[in-house]
C-alpha atoms as a PDB file:
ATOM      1  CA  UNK A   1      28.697  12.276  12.316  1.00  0.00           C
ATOM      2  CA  UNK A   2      26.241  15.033  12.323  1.00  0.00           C
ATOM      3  CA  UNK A   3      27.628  16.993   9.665  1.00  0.00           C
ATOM      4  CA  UNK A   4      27.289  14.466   7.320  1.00  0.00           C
ATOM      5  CA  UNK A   5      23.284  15.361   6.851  1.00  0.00           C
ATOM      6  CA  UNK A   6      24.319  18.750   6.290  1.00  0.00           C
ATOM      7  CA  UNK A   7      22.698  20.420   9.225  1.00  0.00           C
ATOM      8  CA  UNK A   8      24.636  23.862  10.899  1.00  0.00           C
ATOM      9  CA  UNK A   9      26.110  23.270  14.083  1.00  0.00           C
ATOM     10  CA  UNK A  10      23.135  25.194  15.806  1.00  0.00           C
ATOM     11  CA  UNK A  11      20.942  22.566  13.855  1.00  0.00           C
ATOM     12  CA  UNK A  12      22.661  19.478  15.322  1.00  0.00           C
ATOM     13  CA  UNK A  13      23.270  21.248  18.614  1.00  0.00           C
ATOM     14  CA  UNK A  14      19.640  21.502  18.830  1.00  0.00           C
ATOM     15  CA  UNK A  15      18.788  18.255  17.711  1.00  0.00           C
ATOM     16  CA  UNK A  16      20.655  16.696  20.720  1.00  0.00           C
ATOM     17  CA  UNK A  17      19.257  19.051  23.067  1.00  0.00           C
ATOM     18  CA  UNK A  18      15.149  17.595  22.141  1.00  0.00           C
ATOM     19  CA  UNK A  19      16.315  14.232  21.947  1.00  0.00           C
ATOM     20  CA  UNK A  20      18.036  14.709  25.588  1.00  0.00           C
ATOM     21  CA  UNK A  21      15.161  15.746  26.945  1.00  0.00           C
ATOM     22  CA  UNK A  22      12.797  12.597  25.341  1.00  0.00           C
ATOM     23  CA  UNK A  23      15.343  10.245  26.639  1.00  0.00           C
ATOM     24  CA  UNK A  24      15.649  11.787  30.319  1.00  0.00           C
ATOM     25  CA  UNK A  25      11.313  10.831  29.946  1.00  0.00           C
ATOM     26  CA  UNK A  26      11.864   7.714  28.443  1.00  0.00           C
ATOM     27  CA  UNK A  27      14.485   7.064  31.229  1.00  0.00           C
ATOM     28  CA  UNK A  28      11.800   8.192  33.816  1.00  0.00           C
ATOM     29  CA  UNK A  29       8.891   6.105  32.352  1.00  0.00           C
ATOM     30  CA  UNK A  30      11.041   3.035  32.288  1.00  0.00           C
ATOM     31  CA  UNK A  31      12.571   3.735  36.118  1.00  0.00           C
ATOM     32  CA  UNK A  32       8.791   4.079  36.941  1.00  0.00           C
ATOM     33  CA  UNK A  33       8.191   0.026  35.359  1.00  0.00           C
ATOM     34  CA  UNK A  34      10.922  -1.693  36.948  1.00  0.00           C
ATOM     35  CA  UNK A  35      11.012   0.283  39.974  1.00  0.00           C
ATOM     36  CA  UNK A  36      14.748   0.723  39.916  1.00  0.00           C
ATOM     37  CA  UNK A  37      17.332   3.879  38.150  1.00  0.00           C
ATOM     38  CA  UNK A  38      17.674   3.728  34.322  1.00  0.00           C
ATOM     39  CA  UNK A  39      20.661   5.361  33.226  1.00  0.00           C
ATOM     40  CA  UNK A  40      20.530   6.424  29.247  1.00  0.00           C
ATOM     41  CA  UNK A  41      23.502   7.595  27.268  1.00  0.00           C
ATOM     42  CA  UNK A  42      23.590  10.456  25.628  1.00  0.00           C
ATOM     43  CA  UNK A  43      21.948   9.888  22.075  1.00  0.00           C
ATOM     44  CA  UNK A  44      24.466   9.393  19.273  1.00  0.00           C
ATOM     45  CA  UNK A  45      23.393   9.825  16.015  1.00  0.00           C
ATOM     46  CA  UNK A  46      24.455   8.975  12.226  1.00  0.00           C
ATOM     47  CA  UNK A  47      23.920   8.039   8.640  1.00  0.00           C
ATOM     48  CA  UNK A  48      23.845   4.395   8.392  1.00  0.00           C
ATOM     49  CA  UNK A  49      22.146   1.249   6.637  1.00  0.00           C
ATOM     50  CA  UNK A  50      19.828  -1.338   8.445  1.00  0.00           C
ATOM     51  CA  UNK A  51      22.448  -4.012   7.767  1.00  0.00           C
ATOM     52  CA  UNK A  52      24.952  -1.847   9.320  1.00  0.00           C
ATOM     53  CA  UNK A  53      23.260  -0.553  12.565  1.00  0.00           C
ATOM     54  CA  UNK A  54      22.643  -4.299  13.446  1.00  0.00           C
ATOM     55  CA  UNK A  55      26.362  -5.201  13.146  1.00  0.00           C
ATOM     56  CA  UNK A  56      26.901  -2.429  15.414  1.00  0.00           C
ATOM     57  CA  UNK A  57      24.310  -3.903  17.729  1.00  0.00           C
ATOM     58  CA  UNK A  58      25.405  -7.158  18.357  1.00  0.00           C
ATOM     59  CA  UNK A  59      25.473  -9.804  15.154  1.00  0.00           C
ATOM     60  CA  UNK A  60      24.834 -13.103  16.423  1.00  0.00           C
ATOM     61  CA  UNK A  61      22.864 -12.439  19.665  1.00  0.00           C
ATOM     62  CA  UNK A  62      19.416 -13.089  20.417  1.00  0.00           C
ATOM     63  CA  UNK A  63      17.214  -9.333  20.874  1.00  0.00           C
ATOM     64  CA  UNK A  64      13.937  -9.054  22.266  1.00  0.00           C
ATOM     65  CA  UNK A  65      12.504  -5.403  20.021  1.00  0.00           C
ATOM     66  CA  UNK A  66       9.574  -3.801  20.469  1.00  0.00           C
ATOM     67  CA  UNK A  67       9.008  -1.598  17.452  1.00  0.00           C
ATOM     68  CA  UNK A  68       6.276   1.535  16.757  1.00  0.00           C
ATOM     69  CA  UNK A  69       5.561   3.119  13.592  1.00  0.00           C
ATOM     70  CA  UNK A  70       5.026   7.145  14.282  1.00  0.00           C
ATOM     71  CA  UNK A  71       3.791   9.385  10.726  1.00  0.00           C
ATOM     72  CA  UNK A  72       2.716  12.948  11.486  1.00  0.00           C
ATOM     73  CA  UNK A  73       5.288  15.696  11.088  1.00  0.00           C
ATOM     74  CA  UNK A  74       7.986  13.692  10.187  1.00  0.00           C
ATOM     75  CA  UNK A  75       8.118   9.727  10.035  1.00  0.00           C
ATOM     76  CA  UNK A  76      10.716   7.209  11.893  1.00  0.00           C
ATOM     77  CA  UNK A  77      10.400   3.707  13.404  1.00  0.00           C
ATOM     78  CA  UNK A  78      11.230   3.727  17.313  1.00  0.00           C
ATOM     79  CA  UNK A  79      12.754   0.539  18.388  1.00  0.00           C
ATOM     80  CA  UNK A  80      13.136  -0.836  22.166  1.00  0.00           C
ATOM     81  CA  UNK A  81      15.523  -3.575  22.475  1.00  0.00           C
ATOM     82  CA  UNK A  82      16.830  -6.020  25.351  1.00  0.00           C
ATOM     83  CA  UNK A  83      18.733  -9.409  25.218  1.00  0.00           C
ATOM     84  CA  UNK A  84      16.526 -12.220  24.763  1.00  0.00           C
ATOM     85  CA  UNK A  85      17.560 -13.638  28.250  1.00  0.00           C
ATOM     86  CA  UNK A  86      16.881  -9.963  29.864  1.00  0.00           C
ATOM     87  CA  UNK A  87      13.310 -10.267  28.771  1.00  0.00           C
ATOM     88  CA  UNK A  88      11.698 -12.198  31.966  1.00  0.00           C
ATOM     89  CA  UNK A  89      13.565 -10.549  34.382  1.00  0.00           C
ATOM     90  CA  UNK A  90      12.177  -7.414  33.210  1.00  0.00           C
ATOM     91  CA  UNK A  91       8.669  -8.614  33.351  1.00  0.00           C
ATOM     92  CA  UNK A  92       9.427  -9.784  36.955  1.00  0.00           C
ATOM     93  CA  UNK A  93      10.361  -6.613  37.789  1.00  0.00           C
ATOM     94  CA  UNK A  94       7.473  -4.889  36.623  1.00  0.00           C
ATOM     95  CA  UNK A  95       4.814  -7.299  38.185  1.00  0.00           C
ATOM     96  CA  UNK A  96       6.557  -7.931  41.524  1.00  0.00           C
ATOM     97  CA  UNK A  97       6.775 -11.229  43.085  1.00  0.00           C
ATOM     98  CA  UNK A  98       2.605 -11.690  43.413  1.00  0.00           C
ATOM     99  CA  UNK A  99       2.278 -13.298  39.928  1.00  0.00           C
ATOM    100  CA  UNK A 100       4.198 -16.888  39.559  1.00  0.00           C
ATOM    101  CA  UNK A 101       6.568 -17.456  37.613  1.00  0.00           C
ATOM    102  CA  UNK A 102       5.151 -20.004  35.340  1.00  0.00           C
ATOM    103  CA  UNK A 103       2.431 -17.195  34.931  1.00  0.00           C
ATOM    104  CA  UNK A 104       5.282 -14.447  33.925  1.00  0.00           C
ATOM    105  CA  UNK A 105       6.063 -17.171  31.268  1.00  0.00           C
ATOM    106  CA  UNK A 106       2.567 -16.077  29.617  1.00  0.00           C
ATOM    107  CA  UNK A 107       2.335 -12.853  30.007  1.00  0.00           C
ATOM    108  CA  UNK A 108       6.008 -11.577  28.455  1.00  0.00           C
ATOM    109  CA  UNK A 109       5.345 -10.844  25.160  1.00  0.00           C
ATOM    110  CA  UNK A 110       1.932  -8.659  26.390  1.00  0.00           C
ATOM    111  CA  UNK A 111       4.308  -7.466  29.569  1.00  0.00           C
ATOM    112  CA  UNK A 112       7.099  -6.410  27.475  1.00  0.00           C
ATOM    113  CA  UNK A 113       5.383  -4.879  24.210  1.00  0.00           C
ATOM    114  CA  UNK A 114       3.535  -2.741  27.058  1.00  0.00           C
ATOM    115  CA  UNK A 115       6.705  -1.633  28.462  1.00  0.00           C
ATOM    116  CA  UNK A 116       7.591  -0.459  25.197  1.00  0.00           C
ATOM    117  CA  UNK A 117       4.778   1.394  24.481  1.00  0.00           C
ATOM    118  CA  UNK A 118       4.930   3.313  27.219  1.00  0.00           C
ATOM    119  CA  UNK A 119       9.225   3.817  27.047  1.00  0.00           C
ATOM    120  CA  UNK A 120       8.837   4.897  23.753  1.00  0.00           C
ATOM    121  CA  UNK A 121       5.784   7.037  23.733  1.00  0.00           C
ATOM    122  CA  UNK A 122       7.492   8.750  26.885  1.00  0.00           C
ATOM    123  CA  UNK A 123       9.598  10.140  24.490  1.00  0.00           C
ATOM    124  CA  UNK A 124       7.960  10.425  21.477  1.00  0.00           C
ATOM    125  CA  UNK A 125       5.416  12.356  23.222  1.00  0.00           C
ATOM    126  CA  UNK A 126       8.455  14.689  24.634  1.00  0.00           C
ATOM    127  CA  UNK A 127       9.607  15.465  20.961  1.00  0.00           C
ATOM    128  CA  UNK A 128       6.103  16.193  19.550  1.00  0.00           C
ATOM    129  CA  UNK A 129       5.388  18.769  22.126  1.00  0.00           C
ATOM    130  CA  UNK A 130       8.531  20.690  21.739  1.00  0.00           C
ATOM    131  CA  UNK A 131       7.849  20.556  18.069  1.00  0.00           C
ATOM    132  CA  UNK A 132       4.274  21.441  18.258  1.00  0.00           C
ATOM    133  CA  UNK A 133       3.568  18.439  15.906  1.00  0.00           C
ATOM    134  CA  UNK A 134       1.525  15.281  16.404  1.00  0.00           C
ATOM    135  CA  UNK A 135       3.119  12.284  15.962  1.00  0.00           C
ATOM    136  CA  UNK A 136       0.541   9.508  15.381  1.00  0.00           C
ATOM    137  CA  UNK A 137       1.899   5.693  16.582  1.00  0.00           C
ATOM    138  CA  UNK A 138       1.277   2.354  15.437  1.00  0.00           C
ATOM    139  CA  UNK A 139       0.119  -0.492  17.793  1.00  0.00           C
ATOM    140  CA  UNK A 140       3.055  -1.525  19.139  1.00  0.00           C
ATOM    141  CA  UNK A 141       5.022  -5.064  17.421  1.00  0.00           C
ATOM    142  CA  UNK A 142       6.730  -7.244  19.377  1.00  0.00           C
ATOM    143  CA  UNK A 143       9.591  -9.622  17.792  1.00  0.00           C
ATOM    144  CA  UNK A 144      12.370 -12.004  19.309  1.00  0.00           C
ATOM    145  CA  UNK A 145      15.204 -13.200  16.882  1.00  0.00           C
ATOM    146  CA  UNK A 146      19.183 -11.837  15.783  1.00  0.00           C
ATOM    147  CA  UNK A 147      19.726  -7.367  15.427  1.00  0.00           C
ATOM    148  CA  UNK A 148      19.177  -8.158  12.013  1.00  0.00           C
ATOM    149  CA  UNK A 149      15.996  -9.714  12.590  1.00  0.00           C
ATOM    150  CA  UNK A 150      14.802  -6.837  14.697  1.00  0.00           C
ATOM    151  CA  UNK A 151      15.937  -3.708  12.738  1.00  0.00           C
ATOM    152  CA  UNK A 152      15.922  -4.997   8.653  1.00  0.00           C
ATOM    153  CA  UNK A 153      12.836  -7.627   9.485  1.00  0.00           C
ATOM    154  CA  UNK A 154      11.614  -6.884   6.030  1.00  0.00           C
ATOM    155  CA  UNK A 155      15.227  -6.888   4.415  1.00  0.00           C
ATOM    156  CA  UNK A 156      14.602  -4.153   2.618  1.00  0.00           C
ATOM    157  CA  UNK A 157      15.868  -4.528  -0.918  1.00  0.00           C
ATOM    158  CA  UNK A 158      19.544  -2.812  -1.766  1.00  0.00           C
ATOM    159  CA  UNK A 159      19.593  -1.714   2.232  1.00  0.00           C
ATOM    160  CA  UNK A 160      18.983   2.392   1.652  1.00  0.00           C
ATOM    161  CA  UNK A 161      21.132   4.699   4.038  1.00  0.00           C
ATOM    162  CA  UNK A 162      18.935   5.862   7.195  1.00  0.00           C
ATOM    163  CA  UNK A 163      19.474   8.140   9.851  1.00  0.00           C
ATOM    164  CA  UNK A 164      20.169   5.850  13.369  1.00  0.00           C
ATOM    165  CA  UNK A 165      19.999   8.385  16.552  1.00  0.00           C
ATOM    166  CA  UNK A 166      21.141   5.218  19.125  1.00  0.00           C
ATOM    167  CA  UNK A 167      20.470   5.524  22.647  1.00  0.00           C
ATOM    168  CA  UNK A 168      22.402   2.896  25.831  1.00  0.00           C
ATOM    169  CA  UNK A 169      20.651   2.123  28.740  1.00  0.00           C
ATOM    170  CA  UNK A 170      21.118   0.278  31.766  1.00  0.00           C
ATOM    171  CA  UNK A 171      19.724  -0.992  34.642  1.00  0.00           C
ATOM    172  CA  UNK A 172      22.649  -1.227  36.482  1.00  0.00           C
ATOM    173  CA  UNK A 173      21.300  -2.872  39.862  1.00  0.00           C
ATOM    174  CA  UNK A 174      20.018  -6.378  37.883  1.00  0.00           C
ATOM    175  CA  UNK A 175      23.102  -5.401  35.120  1.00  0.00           C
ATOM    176  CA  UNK A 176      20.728  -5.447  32.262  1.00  0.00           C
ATOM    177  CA  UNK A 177      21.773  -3.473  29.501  1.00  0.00           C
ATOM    178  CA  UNK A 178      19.637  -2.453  26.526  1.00  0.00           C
ATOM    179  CA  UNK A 179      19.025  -0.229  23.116  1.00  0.00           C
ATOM    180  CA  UNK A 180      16.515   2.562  22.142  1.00  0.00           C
ATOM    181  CA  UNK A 181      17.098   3.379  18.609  1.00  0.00           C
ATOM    182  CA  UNK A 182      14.886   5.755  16.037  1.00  0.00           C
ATOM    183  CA  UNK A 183      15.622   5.390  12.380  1.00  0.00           C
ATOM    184  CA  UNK A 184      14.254   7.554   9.522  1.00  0.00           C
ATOM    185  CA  UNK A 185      14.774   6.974   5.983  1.00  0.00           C
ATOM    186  CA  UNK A 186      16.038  10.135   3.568  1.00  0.00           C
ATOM    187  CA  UNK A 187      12.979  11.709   2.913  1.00  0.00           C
ATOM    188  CA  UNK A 188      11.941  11.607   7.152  1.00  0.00           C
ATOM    189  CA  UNK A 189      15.272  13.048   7.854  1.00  0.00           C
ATOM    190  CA  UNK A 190      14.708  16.036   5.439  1.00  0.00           C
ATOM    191  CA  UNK A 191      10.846  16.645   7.632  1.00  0.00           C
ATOM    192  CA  UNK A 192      12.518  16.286  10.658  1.00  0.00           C
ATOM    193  CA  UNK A 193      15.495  19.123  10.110  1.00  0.00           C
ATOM    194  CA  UNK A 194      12.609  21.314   8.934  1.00  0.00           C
ATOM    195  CA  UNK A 195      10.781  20.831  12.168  1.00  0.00           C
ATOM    196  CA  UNK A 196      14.066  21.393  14.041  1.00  0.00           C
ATOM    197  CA  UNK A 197      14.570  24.703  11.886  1.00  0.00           C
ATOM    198  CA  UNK A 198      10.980  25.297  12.927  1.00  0.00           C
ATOM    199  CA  UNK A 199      11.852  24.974  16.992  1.00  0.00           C
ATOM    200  CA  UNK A 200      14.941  27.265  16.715  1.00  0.00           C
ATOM    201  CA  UNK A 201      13.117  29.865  14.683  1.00  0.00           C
ATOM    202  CA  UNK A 202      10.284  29.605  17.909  1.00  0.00           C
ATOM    203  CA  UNK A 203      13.437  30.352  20.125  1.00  0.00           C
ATOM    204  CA  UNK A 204      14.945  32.882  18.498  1.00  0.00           C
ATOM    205  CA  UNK A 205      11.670  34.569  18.297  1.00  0.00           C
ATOM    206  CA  UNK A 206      10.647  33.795  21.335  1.00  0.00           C
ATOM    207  CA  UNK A 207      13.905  35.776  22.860  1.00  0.00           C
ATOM    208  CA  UNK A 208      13.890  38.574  20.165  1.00  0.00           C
ATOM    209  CA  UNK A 209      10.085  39.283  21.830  1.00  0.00           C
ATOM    210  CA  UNK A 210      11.767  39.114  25.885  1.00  0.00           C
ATOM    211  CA  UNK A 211      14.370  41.936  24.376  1.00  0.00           C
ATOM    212  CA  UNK A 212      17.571  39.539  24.663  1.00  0.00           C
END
């Protein structure tokens, strides 16, 4: 559902191909934590609300997020998610078996809102250097509860449309499967087709200058 932001096919086509590349990082970065292959999907991306996107999600189960703020060239909340029960194993898997268990216990929510800092920086950082743009993140916040809980946790009033670019991962050895979602309100989504315009213009150039 592309089109229905109104960019050109070149726009959307382009689009895909950044956010690709941050997710085969973020895939990396995570395989890197838990020692074990991360296969993403490829992104999927549309206009949605809040309310909406946590149907889709999963209504009714319990999410572990971990959420960062990012403001620079263009705004948009980048949320990590796993299935409550998901959560230890994960932490297991980064640590190894040298820490007890009663230990991991303690340490998940500072375990797993690292993970997600560096997951979602991974790819962040990807999509600000093919822009040429800083993107500037918040500390990252870590929250257990329903989808709804995790992506509307301020229920904001009258539920505005959003953009939702959705990615699916797995870990397909412990058959854990999880979420990375980025969601920009209106206003975000209008900075962030001008810094895709931007990128092809740099392209275009770029192969006007190589005589092709």
């Amino acid at each position: 559902m592309i089109d229905t932001f109104a960019m050109s096919d070149l726009e959307a086509d382009s689009l895909m191909e950044i956010f690709n590349i941050g997710v085969g990082h973020a895939a990396a970065a995570m395989s890197d934590i838990v020692n074990e292959e991360v296969r993403m999907s490829v992104p999927s991306i549309r206009i949605t609300t809040r309310s909406e996107a946590a149907d889709e999600l999963g209504a009714g189960l319990s999410l572990c997020g971990i959420s960062q703020q990012y403001k620079g060239a263009y705004a948009t909340e980048a949320i990590l998610m796993f299935p409550e029960t998901a959560s230890f194993e994960i932490v297991r898997m980064m640590v190894g078996d040298l820490v007890p268990a009663h230990e991991l216990g303690e340490m998940e929510r500072e375990a797993m809102s690292e993970i997600g800092n560096i997951v979602l920086n991974a790819c962040v950082g990807t999509l600000a250097n093919m822009f040429q743009k800083e993107l500037h993140g918040s500390l990252p916040v870590f929250r257990v509860g329903s989808s709804e809980e995790i992506l509307n946790p301020g229920r904001d009033k009258g539920d505005p449309s959003v953009l939702m670019l959705r990615i699916d991962f797995s870990l397909e050895r412990q058959q854990i499967e999880g979420y990375l979602a980025f969601i920009l309100d209106m206003s975000a989504l209008r900075d962030l087709r001008e810094q895709v315009r931007l990128y092809i213009a740099r392209i275009e150039s770029g192969f006007a200058a190589d005589g092709l």
